[in-house]
Protein backbone atom coordinates (compact mmCIF):
# COMPACT_ATOMS: atom_id res chain seq x y z
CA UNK A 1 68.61 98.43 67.54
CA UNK A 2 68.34 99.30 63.98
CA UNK A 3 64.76 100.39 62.41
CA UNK A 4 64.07 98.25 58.99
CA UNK A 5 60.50 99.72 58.19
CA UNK A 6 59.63 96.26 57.84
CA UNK A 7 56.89 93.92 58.87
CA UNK A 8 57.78 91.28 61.49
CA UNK A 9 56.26 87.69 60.55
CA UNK A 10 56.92 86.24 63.87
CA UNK A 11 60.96 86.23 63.79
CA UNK A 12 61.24 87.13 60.03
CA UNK A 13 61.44 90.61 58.61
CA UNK A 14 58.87 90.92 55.39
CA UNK A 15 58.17 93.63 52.85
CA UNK A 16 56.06 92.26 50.26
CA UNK A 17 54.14 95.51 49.32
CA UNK A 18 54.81 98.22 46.93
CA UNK A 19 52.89 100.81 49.12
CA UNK A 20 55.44 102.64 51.87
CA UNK A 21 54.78 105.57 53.78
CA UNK A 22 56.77 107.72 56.55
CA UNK A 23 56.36 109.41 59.94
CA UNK A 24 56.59 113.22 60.73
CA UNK A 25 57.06 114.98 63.35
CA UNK A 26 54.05 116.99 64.32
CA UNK A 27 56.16 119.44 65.96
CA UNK A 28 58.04 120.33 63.57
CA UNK A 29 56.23 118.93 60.30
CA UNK A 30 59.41 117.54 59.18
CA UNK A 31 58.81 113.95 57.28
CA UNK A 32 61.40 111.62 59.28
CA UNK A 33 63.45 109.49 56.71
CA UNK A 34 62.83 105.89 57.49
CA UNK A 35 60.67 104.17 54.53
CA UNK A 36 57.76 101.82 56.45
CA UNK A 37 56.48 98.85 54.45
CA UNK A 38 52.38 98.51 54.66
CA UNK A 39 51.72 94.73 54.97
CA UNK A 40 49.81 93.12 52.36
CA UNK A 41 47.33 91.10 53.06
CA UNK A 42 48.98 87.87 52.08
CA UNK A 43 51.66 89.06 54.74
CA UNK A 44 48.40 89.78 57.62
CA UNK A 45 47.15 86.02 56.98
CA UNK A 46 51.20 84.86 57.00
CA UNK A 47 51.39 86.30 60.55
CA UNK A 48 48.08 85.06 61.74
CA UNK A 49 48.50 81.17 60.55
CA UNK A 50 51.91 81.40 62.63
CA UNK A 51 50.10 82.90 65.44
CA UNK A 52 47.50 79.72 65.30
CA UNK A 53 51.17 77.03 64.99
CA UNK A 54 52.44 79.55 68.18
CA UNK A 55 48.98 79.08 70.19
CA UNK A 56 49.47 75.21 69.55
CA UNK A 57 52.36 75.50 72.17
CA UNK A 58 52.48 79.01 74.07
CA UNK A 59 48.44 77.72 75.38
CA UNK A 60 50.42 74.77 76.97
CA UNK A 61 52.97 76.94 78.93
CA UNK A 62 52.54 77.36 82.47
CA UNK A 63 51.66 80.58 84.35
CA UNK A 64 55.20 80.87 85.64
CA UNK A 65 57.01 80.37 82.27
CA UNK A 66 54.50 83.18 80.98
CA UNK A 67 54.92 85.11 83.28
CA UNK A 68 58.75 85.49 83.01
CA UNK A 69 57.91 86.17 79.43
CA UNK A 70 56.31 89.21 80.25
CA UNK A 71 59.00 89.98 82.57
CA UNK A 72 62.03 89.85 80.51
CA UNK A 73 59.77 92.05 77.88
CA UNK A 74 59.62 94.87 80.66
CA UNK A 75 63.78 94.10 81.42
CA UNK A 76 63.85 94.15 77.42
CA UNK A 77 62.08 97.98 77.05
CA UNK A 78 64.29 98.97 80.06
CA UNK A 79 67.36 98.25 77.81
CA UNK A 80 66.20 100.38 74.86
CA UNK A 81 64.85 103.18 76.95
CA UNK A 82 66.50 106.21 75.62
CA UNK A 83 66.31 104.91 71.78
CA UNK A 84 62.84 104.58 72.46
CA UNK A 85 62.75 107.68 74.14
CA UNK A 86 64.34 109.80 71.26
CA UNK A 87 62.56 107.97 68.50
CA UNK A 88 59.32 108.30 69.89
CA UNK A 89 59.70 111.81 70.70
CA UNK A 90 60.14 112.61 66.99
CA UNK A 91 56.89 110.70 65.76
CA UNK A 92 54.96 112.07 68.55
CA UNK A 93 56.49 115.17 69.81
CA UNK A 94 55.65 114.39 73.49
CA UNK A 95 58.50 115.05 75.77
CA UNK A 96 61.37 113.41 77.63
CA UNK A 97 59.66 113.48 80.94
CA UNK A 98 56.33 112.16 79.23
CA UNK A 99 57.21 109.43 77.65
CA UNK A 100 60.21 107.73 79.97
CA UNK A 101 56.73 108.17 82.46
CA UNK A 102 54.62 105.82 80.18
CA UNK A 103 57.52 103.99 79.39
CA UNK A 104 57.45 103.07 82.94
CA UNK A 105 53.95 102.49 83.12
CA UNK A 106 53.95 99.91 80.58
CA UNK A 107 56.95 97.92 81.83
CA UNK A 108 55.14 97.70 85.38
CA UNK A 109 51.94 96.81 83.74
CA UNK A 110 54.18 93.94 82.31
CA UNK A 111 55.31 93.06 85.75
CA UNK A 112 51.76 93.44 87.27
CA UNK A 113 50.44 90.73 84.86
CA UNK A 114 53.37 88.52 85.72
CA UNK A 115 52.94 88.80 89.40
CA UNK A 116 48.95 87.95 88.59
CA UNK A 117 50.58 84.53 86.69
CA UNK A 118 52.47 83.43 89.65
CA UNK A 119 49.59 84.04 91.97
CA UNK A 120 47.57 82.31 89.87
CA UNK A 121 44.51 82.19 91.12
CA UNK A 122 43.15 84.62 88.39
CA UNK A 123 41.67 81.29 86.63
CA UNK A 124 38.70 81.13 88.59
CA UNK A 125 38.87 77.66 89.51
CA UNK A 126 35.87 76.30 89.96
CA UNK A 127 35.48 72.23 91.54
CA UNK A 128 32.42 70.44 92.25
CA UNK A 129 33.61 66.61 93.26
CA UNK A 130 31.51 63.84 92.60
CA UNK A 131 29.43 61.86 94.68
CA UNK A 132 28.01 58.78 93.74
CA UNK A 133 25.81 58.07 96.58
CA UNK A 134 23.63 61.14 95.24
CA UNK A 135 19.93 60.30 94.84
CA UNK A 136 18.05 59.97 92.59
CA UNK A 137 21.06 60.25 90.02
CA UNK A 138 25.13 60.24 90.77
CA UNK A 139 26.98 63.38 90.76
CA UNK A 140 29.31 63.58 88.33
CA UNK A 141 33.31 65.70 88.97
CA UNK A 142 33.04 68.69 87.51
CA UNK A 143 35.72 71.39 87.32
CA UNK A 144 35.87 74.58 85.06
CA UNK A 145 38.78 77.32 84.67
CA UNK A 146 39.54 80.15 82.02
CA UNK A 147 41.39 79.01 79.35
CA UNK A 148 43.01 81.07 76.01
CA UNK A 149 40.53 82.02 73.44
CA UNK A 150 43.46 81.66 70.32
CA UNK A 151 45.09 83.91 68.53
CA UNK A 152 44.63 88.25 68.82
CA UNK A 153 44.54 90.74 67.11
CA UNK A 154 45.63 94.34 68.63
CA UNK A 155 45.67 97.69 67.64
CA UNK A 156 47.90 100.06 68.67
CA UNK A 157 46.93 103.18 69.89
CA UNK A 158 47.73 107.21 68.82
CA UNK A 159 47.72 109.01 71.70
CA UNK A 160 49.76 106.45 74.09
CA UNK A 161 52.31 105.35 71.71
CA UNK A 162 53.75 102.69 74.62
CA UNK A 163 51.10 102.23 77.21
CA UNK A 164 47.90 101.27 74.73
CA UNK A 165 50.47 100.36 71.41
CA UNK A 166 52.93 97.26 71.14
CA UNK A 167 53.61 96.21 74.44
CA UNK A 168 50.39 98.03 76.14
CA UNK A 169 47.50 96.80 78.20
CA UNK A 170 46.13 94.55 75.13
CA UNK A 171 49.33 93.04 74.46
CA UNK A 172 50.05 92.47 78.23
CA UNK A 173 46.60 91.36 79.06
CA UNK A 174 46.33 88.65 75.74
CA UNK A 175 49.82 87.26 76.78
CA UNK A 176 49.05 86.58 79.92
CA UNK A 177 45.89 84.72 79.00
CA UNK A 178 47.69 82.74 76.74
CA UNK A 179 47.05 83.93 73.94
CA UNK A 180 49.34 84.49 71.23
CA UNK A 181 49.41 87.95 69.14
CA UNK A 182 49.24 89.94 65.69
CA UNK A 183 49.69 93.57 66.14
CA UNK A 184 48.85 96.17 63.76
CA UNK A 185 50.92 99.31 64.34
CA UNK A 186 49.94 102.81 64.18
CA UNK A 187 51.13 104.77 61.83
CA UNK A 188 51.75 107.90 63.85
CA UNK A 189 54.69 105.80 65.38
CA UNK A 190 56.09 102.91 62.79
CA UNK A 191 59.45 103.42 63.95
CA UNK A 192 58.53 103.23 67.75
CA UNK A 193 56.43 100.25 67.37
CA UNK A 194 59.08 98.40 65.33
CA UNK A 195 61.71 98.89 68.08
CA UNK A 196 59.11 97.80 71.15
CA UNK A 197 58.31 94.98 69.13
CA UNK A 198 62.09 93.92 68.23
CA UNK A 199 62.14 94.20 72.07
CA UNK A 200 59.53 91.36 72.50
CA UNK A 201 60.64 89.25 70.07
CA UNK A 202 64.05 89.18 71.59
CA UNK A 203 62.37 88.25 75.10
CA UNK A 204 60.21 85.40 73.45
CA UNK A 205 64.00 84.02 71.83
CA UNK A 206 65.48 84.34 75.22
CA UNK A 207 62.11 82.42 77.20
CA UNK A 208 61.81 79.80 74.41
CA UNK A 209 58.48 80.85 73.07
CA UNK A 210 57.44 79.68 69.81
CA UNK A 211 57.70 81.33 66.47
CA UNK A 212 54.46 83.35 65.98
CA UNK A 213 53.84 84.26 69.78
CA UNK A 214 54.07 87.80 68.42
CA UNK A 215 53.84 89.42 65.18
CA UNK A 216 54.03 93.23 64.12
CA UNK A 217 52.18 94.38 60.48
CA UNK A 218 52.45 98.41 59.61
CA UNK A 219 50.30 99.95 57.83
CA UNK A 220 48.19 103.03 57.03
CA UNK A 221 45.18 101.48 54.95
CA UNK A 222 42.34 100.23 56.38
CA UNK A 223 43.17 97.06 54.55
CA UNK A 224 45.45 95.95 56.97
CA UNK A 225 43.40 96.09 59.67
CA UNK A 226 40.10 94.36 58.28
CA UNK A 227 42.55 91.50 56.77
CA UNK A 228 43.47 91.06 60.63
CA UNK A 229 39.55 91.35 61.95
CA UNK A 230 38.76 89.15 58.80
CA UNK A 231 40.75 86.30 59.34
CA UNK A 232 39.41 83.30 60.72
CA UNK A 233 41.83 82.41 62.87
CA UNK A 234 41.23 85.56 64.85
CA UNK A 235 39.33 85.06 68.20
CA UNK A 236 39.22 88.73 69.43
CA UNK A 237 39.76 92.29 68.62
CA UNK A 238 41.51 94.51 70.83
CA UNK A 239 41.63 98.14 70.25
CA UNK A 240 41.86 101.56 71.28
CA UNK A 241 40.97 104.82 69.26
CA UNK A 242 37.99 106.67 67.71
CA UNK A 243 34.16 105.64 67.68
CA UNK A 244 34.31 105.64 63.84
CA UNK A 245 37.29 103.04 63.54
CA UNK A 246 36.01 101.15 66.73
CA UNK A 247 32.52 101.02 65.58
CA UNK A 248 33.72 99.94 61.88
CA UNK A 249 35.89 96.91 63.11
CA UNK A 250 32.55 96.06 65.49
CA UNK A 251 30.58 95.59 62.52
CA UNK A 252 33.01 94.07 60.45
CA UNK A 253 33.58 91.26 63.03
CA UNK A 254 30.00 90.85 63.27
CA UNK A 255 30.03 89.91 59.78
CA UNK A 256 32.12 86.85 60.32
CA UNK A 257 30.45 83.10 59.87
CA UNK A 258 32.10 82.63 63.48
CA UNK A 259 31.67 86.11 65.07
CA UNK A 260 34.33 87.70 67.62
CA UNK A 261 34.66 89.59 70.73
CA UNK A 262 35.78 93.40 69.41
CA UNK A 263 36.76 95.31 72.83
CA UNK A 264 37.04 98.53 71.51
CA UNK A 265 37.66 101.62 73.95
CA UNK A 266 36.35 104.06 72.02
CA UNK A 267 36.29 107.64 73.72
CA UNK A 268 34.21 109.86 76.21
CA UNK A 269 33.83 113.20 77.21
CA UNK A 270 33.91 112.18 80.93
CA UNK A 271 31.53 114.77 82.36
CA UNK A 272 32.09 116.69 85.79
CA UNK A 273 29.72 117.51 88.09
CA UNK A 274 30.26 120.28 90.38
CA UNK A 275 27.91 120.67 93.02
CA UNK A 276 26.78 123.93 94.63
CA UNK A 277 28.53 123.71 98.39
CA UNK A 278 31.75 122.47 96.96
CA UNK A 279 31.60 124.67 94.45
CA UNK A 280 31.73 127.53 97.46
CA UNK A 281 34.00 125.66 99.43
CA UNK A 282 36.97 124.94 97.01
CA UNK A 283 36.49 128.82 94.53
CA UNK A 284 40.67 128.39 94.45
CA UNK A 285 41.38 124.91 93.69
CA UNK A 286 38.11 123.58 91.35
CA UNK A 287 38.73 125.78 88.73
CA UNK A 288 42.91 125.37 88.59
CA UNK A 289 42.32 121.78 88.63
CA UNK A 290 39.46 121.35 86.30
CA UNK A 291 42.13 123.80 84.04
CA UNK A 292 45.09 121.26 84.50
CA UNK A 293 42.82 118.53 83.33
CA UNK A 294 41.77 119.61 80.24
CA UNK A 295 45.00 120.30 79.29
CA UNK A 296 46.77 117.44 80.57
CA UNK A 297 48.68 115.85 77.27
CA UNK A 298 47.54 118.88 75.30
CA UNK A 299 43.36 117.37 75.86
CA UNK A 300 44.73 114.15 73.93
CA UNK A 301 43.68 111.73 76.85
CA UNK A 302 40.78 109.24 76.33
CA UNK A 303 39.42 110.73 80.29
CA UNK A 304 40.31 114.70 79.93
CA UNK A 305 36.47 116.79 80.93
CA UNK A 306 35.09 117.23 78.21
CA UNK A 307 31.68 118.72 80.14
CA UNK A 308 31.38 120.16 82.98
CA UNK A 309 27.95 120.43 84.62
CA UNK A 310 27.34 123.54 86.90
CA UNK A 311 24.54 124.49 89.12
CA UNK A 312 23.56 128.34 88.68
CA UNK A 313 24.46 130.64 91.52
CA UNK A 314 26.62 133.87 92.21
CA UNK A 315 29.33 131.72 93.50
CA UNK A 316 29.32 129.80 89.63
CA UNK A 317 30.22 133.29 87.87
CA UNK A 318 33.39 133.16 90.09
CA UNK A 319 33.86 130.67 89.23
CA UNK A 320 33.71 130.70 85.34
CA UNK A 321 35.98 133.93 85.71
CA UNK A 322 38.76 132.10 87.32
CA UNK A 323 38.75 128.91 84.59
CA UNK A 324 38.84 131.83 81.69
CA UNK A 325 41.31 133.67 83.59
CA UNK A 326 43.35 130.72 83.41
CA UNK A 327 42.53 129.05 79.82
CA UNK A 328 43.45 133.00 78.61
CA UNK A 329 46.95 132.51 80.05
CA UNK A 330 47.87 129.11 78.73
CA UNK A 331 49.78 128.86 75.76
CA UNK A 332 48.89 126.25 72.92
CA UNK A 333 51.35 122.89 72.63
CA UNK A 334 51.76 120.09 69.83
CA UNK A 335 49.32 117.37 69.47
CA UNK A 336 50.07 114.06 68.11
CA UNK A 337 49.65 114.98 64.38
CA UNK A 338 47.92 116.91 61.72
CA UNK A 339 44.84 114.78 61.88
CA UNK A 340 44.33 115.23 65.21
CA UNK A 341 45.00 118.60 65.07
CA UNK A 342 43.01 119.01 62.34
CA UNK A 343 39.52 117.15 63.88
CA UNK A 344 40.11 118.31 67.26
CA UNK A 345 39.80 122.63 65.53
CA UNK A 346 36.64 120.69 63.02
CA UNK A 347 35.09 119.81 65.92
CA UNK A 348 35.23 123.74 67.96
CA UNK A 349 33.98 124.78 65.12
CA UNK A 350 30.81 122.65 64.70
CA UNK A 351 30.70 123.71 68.34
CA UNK A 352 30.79 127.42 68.10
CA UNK A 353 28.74 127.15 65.04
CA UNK A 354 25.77 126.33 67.06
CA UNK A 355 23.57 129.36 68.47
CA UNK A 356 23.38 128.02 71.76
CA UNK A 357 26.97 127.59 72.63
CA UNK A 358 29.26 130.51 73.15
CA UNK A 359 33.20 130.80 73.59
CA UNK A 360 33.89 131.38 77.06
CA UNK A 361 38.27 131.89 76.71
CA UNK A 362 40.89 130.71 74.79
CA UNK A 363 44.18 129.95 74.70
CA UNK A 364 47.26 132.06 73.41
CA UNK A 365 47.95 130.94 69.56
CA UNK A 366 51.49 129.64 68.62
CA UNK A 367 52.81 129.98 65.65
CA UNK A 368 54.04 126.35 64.74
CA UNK A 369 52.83 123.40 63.46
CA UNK A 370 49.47 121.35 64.99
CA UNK A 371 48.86 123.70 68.20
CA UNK A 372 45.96 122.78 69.74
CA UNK A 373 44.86 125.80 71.71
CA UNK A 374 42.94 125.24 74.81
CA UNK A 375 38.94 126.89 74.92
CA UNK A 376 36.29 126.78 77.08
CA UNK A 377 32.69 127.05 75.56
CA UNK A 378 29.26 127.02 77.58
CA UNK A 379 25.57 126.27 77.13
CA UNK A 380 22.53 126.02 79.51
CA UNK A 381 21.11 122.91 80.33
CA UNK A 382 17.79 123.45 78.64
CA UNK A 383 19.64 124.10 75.12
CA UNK A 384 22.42 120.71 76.14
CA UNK A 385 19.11 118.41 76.51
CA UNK A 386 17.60 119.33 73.04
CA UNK A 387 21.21 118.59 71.09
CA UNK A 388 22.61 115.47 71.62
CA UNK A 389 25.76 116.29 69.43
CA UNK A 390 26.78 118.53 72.14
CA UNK A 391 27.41 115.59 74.37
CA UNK A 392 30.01 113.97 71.53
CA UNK A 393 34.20 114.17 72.46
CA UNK A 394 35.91 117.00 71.07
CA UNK A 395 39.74 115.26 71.29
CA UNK A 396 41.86 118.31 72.49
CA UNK A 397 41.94 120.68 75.15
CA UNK A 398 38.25 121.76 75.55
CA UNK A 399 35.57 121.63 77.80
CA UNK A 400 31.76 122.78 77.43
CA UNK A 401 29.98 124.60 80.85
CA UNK A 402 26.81 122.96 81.05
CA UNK A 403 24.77 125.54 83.47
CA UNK A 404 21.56 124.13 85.08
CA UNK A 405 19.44 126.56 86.89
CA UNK A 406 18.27 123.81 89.63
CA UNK A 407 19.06 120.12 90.90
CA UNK A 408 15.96 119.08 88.68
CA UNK A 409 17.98 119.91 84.90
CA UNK A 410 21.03 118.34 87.01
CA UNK A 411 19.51 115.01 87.22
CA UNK A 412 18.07 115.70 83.35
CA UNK A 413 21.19 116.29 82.11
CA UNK A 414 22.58 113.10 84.38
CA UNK A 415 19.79 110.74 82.96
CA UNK A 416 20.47 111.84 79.77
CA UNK A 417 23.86 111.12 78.65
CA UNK A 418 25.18 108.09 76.56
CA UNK A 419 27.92 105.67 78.11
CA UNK A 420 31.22 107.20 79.00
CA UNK A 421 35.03 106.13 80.50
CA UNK A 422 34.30 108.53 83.86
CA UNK A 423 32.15 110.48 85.25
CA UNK A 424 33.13 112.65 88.28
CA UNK A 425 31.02 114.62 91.45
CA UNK A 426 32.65 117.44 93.12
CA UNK A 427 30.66 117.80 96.37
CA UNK A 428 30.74 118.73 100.27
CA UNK A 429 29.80 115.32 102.74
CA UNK A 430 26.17 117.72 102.96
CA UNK A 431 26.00 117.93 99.08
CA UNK A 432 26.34 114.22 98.23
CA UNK A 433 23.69 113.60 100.29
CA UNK A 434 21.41 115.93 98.92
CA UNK A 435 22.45 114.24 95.61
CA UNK A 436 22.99 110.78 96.23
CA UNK A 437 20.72 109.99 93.38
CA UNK A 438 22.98 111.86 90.95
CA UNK A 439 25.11 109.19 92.14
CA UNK A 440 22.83 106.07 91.61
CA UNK A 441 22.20 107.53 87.85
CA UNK A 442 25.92 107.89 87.19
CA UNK A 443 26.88 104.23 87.95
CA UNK A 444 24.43 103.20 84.75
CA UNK A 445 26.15 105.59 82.54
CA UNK A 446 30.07 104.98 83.31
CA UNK A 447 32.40 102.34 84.29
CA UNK A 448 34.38 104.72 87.25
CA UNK A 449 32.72 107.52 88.95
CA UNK A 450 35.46 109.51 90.89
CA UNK A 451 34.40 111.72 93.98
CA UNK A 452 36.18 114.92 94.55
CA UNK A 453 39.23 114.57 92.32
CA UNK A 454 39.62 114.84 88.26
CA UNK A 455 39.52 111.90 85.68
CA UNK A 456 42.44 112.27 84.07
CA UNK A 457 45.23 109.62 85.43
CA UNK A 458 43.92 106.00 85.15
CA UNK A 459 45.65 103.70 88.15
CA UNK A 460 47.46 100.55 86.50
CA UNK A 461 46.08 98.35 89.24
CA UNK A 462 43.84 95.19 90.33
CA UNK A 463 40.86 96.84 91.03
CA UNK A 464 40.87 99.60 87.88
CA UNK A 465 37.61 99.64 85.60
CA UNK A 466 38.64 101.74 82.13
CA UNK A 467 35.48 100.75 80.66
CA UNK A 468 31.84 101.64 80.34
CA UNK A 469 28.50 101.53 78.29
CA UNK A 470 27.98 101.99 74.78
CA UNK A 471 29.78 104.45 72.88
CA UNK A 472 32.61 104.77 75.36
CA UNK A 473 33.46 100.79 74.74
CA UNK A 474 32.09 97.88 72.82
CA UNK A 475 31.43 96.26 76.08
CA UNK A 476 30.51 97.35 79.08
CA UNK A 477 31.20 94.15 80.85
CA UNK A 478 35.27 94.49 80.14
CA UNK A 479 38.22 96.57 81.22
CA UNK A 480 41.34 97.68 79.38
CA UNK A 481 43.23 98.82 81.98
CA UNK A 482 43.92 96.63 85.08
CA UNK A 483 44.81 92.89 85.78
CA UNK A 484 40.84 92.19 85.22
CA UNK A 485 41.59 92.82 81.58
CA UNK A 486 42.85 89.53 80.88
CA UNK A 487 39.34 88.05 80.77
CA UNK A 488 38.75 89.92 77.61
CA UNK A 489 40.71 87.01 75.59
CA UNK A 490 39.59 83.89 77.66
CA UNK A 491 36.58 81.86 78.38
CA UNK A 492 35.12 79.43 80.87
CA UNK A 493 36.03 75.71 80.12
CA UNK A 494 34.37 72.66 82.29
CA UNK A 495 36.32 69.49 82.46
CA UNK A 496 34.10 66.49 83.42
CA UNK A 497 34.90 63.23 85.12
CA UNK A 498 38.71 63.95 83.69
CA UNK A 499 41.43 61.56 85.90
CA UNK A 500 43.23 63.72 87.92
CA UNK A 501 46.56 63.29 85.76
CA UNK A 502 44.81 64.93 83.05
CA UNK A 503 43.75 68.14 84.43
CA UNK A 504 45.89 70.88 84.42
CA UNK A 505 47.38 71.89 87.96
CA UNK A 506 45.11 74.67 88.31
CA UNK A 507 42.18 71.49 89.03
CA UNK A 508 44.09 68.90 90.35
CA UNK A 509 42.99 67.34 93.90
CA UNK A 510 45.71 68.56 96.06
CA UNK A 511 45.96 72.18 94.49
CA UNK A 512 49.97 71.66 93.55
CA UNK A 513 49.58 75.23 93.12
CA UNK A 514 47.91 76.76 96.06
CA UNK A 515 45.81 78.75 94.56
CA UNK A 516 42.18 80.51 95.87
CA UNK A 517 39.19 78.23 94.64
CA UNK A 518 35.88 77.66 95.08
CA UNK A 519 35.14 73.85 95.93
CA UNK A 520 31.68 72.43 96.69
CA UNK A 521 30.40 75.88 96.20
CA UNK A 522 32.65 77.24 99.06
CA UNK A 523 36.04 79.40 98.63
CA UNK A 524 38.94 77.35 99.89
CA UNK A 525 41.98 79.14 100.95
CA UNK A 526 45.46 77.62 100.07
């Protein structure tokens, strides 16, 4: 496939705009040589007014059509593999082994949302018949069901430039509600998201979708982005990134005469309890693991430990050696880009600019461009309670020791902390006991609380919650990750006293479908 650093307006290529700009490669700084087009506005409002002709139709498809859409997608990315590969490790610098790894993931996430179609019983069908012999009033047929909200609008992500960008979670999710889709590319990978998105165009040619189903604007303005969340037409946000870009689309949307849904994922420091019997038990493996973690994808994961919570005793000080020991040996890698590079060292600064924190180790320094270097900082638990800022993400390879001298500043520090992605308890069968009301406190603060493992690595499953209160997410009620994401972009719908030849399958009498429902206020199985 050949790039064209153009915006796709459904099946048409458009560059409208005077304003262009180019990827580089973080790890070598080198500006790559493809010109990208930003979208103009007039071209964001082109793509969205297809997207509302496209929702017309692709609403009316049936689970199984859609679901072979999002099938020959993933068969579509398998194709293009290594150009995707290649390309996207030159805007990214992330490794072969990396990204042919997400490039899996987000082809099975594909697959996983087609399999949910053909089940179908993720609509929630919902049937109460009537019965007109009811006193003192007849009871009337009512049935309800999810149904498409409209057209989407998506944001792609920086630091998973396939699983959260043009065919990610969002866009896999929104299909498979029905909804059709405007994407807004990130600029760290233009050439990346142009190719994924030639792939899903293709697919949508080859499964007779209509014009509009999918549209891809570039861009590195905020203009782009608040044309998209502006528009009318729009009936929800979907997005992935920072709490300053999250938080700004929030508010803009909230602006709207007709308000909209904005599920932003937004960050978290995803904080680590390690209680003081597993902390003796496991002196080997807690502090190599909690090491690997941080690290993983050079700190540049939305659930890498950002805190770590200790309990004080002689068996802690071993501990803290070891994870220094370690962190000293490690040698610095590339993050995404200069930006990110760039806030990630701003923000161990404003850490180690604070009296109360001090610089446990650090990494080994190389000398190329955007290395984040891996550090390790601590504070005590008195001094973490008066400073809320030291709670706030530091994207990159860090972590903060918090030490509290006794189970009391444990719970403090527990009861204290904003919403987050993950929060995780290291402890012996004897020690979660002892703490079981750490646990209760943690399930109000986080939307997954791990036991005994490490947060980083988010299961692409049925059952995943990548979510949690406010400032991780927009709202706490949602998922981004997981087949329970596709409620983000639908809504309940009650059909009453229809004839059974116009309700869709899903509510028809005899269930052509088979599907689970609840009937009469009981759960039928098919």
């Amino acid at each position: 496939m050949m790039i064209s650093g153009k915006n796709s307006i459904g099946n048409n290529f458009s560059a409208m705009g005077t304003d262009v700009f180019y990827a580089k490669n973080p790890s070598s700084g080198e500006q790559l040589k493809t010109k990208y087009h930003e979208a103009t506005v007039s071209e964001v409002n082109e793509a969205i007014v297809l997207a509302e002709k496209a929702f017309v139709q692709y609403r009316e498809k049936t689970g199984f059509e859609k679901a072979s859409f999002l099938d020959a997608i993933a068969d579509e990315l398998f194709q293009i593999e290594n150009d995707v590969v290649d390309l996207c490790g030159q805007e990214t610098g992330l490794p072969e082994g990396r990204l042919k790894g997400e490039l899996g993931r987000t082809t099975n996430q594909l697959r996983l949302f087609a399999s949910l179609l053909r089940d179908g019983s993720w609509v929630d069908a919902r049937i109460d018949f009537a019965n007109s012999d009811r006193k003192p009033l007849p009871k009337p047929d009512i049935r309800q069901m999810q149904i498409a909200l409209g057209p989407v609008g998506i944001f792609g992500a920086s630091n998973f430039p396939l699983a959260f960008s043009v065919a990610g979670g969002d866009t896999a999710s929104a299909l498979a509600a029905g909804c059709t889709i405007v994407v807004k590319a990130h600029p760290l990978h233009p050439g990346t998201s142009e190719l994924v998105g030639q792939a899903i165009l293709k697919a949508a040619k080859t499964c007779n979708m209509p014009n509009g189903v999918f549209s891809l604007v570039q861009g590195v303005s905020n203009d782009v982005g608040l044309a998209m969340v502006r528009n009318p037409l729009i009936k929800a946000i979907g997005f992935t990134g920072s709490y300053g870009g999250g938080k700004a689309l929030f508010d803009e949307a909230a602006k709207r005469e007709e308000p909209i849904p904005v599920y932003a994922e937004m960050g978290s420091s995803n904080p680590v309890f390690i209680l003081p019997k597993a902390l003796e038990d496991n002196q080997e493996a807690l502090p190599e693991g909690l090491s690997n973690s941080v690290q993983l994808g050079v700190g540049q994961f939305c659930t890498n430990p950002g805190l770590t919570i200790l309990q004080d005793s002689e068996k802690v000080r071993d501990f803290e050696q070891k994870l220094q020991n370690s962190i000293s040996l490690s040698q610095s890698a590339t993050m995404l880009s200069e930006s990110i590079h760039k806030n990630y060292t701003k923000g161990l600064e404003k850490l180690k600019s604070k009296d109360s924190v001090t610089l446990v180790s650090s990494g080994k320094q190389q000398e190329m461009p955007t290395q984040g270097v891996a550090e390790v900082l601590s504070v005590t638990a008195a001094n973490f309670l008066k400073d809320m800022e030291l709670e706030e993400e530091v994207f990159g390879p860090s972590t903060l020791l918090v030490h509290a001298k006794d189970k009391i500043e444990v719970l403090a520090i527990a009861k204290n902390l904003t919403g987050h992605l993950t929060a995780t308890v290291h402890g012996t069968e004897e020690d979660l006991r002892e703490y079981s009301d750490l646990l209760k406190i943690l399930e109000r603060k986080v939307g997954r609380l791990l036991i005994n493992g490490f947060p980083t690595g988010v299961e692409v499953c049925h059952s995943m919650v990548h979510g949690g209160p406010f400032p991780a997410t927009t709202d706490a009620r949602m998922t981004s990750v997981g087949t329970a994401a596709i409620t983000r972009f639908t809504r309940p719908f009650c059909f009453q006293n229809f004839p059974d030849s116009l309700l869709p399958d899903e509510l028809k009498t005899e269930n052509p479908l088979k599907i689970f429902r609840v009937e009469n206020g009981k759960t039928v199985v098919p």
